[in-house]
N, C-alpha and C. Protein backbone atom coordinates (compact mmCIF):
# COMPACT_ATOMS: atom_id res chain seq x y z
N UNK A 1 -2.66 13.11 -2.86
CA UNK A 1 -2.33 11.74 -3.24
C UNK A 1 -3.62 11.04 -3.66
N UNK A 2 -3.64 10.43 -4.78
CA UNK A 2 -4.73 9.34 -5.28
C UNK A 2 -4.49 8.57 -4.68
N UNK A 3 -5.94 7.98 -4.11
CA UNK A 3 -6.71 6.52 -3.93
C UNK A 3 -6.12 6.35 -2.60
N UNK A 4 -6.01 7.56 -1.90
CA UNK A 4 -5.82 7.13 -0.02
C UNK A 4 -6.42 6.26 0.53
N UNK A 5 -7.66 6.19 0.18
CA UNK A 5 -8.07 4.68 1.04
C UNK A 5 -7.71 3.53 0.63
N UNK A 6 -7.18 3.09 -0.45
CA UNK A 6 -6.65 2.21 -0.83
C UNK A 6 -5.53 2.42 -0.14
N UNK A 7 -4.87 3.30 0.08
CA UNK A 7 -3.46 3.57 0.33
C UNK A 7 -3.15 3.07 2.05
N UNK A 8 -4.20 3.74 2.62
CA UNK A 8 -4.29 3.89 3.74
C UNK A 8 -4.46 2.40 4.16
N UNK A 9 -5.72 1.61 2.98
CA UNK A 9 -6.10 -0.06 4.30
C UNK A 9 -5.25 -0.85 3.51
N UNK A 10 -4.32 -0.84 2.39
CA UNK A 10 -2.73 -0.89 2.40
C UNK A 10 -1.92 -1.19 3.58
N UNK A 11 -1.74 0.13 3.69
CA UNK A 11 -0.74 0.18 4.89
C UNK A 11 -1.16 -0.75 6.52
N UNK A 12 -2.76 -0.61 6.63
CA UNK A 12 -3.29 -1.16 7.71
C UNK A 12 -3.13 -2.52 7.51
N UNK A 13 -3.25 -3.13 6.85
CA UNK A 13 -2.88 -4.53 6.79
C UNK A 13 -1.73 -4.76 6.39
N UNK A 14 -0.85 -4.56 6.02
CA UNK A 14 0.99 -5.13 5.59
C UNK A 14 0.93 -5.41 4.60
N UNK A 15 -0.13 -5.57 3.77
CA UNK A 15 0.16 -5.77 1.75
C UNK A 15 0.55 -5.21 1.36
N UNK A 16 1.59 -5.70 0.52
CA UNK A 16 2.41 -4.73 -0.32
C UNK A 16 1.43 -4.55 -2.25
N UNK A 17 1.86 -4.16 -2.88
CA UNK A 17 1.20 -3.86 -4.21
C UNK A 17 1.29 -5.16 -4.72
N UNK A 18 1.77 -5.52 -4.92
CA UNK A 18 2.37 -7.13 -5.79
C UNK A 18 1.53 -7.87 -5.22
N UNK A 19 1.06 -7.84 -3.78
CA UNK A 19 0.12 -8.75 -3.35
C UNK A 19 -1.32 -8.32 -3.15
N UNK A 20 -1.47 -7.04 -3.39
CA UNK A 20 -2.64 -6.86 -3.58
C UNK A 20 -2.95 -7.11 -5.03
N UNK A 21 -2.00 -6.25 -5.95
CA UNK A 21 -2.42 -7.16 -7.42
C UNK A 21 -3.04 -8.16 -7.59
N UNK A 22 -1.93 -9.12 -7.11
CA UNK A 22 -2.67 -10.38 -7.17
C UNK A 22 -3.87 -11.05 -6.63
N UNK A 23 -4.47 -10.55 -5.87
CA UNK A 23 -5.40 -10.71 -5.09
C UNK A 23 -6.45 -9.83 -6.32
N UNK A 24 -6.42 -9.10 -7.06
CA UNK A 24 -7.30 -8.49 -7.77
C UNK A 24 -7.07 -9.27 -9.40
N UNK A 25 -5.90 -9.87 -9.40
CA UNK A 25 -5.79 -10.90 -10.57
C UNK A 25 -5.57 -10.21 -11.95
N UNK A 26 -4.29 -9.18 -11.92
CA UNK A 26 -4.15 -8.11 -12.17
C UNK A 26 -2.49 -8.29 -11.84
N UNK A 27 -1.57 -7.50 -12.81
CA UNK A 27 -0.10 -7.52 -12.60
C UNK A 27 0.62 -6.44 -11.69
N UNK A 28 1.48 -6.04 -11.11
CA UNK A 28 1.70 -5.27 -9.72
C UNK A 28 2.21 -4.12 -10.86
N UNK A 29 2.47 -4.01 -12.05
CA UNK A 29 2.42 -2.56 -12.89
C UNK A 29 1.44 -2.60 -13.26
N UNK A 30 0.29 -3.11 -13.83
CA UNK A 30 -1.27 -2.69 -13.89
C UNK A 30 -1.55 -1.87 -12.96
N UNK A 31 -1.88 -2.64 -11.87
CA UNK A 31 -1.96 -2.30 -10.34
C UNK A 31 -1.05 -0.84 -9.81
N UNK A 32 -0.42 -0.36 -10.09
CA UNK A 32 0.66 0.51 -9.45
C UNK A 32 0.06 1.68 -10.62
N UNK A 33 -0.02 1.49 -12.13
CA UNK A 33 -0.48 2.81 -12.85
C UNK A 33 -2.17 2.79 -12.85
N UNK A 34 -2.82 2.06 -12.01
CA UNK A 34 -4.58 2.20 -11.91
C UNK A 34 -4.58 3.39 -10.48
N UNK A 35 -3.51 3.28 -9.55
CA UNK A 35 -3.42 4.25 -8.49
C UNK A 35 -2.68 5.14 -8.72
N UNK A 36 -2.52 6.11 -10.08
CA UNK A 36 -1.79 6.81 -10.36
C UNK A 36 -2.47 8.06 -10.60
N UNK A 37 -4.03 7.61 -11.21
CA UNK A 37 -4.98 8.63 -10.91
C UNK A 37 -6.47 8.05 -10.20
N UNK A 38 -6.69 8.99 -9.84
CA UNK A 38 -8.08 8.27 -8.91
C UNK A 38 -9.56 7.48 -9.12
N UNK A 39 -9.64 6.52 -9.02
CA UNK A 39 -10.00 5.57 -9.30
C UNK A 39 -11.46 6.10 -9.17
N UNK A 40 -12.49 6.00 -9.61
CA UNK A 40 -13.76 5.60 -9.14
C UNK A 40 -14.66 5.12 -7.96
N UNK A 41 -15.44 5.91 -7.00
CA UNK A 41 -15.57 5.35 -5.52
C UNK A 41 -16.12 3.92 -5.49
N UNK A 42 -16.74 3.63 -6.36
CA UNK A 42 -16.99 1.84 -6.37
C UNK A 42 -15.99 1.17 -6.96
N UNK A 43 -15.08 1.60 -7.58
CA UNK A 43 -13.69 0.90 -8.30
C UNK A 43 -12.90 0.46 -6.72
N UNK A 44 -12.37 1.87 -5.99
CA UNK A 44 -12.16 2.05 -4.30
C UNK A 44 -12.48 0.93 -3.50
N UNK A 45 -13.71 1.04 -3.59
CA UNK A 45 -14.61 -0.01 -2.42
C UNK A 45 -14.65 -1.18 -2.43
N UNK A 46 -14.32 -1.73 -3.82
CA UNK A 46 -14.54 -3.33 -4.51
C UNK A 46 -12.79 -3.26 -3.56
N UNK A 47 -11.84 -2.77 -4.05
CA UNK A 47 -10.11 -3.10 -3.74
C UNK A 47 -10.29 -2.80 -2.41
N UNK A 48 -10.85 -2.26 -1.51
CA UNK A 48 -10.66 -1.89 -0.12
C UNK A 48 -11.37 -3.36 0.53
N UNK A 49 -12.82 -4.05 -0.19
CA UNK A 49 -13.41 -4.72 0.61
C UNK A 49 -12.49 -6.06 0.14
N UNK A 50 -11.78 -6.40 -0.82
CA UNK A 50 -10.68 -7.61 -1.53
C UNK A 50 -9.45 -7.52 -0.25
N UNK A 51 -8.95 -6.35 0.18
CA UNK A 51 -8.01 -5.83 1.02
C UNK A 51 -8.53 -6.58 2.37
N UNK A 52 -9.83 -6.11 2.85
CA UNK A 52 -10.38 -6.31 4.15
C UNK A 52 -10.33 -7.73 4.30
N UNK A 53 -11.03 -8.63 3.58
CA UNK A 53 -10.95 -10.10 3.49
C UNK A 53 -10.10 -10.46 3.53
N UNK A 54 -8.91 -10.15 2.91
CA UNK A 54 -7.96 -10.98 3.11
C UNK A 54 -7.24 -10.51 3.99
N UNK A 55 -7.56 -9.14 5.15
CA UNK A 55 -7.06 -9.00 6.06
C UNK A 55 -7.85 -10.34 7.24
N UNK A 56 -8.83 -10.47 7.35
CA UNK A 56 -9.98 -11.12 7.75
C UNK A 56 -9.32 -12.71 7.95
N UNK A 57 -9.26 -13.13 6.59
CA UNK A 57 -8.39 -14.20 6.87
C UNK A 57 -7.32 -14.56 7.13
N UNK A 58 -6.39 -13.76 7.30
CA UNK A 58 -4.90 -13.82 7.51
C UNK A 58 -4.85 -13.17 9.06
N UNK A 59 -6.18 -12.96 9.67
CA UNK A 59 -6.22 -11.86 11.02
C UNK A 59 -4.81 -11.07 11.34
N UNK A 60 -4.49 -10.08 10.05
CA UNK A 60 -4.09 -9.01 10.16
C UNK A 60 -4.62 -8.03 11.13
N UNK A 61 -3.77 -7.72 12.00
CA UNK A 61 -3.85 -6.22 13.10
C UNK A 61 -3.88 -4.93 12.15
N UNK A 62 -4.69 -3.90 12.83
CA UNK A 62 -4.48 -2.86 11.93
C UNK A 62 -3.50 -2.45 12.33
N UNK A 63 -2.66 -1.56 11.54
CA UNK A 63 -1.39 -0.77 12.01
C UNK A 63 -1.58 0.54 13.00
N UNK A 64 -1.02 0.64 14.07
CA UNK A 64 -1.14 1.66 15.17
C UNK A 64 -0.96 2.88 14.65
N UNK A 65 0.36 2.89 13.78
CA UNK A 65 0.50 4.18 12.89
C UNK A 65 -0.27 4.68 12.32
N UNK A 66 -1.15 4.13 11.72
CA UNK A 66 -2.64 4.56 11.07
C UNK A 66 -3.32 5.35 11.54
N UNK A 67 -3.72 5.23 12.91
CA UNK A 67 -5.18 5.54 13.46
C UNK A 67 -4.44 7.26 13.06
N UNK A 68 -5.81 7.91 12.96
CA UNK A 68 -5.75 8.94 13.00
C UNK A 68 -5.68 10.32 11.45
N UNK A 69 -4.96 9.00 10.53
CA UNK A 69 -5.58 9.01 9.00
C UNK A 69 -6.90 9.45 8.77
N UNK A 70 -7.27 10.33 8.10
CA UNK A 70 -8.73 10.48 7.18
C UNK A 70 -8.09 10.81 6.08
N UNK A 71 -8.84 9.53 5.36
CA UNK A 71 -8.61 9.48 3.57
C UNK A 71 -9.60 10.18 3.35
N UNK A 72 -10.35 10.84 4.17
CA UNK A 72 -11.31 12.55 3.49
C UNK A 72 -10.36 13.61 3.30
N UNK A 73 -9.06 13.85 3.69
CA UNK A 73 -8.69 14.67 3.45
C UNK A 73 -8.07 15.05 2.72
């Protein structure tokens, strides 16, 4: 699967695509065919650290289901 860590701190925070889109200022089909193949590790990191913040401010819990994920694999 492309762009697991995106996928993964996704799922850890409760954003759905449409709202991460928007948060990247970007349309939720832009957004949905840019994770269709794998993105670039600083392309990754910019949408993971946009993800984190606004987990940050919304003090989103990570999801329990998660732990145990490696997007290395």
């Amino acid at each position: 699967m492309n762009n697991l860590k995106i996928r993964i701190k996704m799922i850890e925070s409760g954003l759905k695509q449409y709202e991460v889109a928007r948060l990247l200022g970007v349309s939720e089909s832009v957004f949905s065919r840019k994770l269709r193949d794998e993105l670039p590790e600083a392309e990754q990191n910019k949408i993971v650290e946009i993800i984190e913040k606004e987990m940050n401010e919304r003090g989103t819990a990570k999801c329990n289901d998660c732990q145990g994920i490696n997007p290395s694999t």
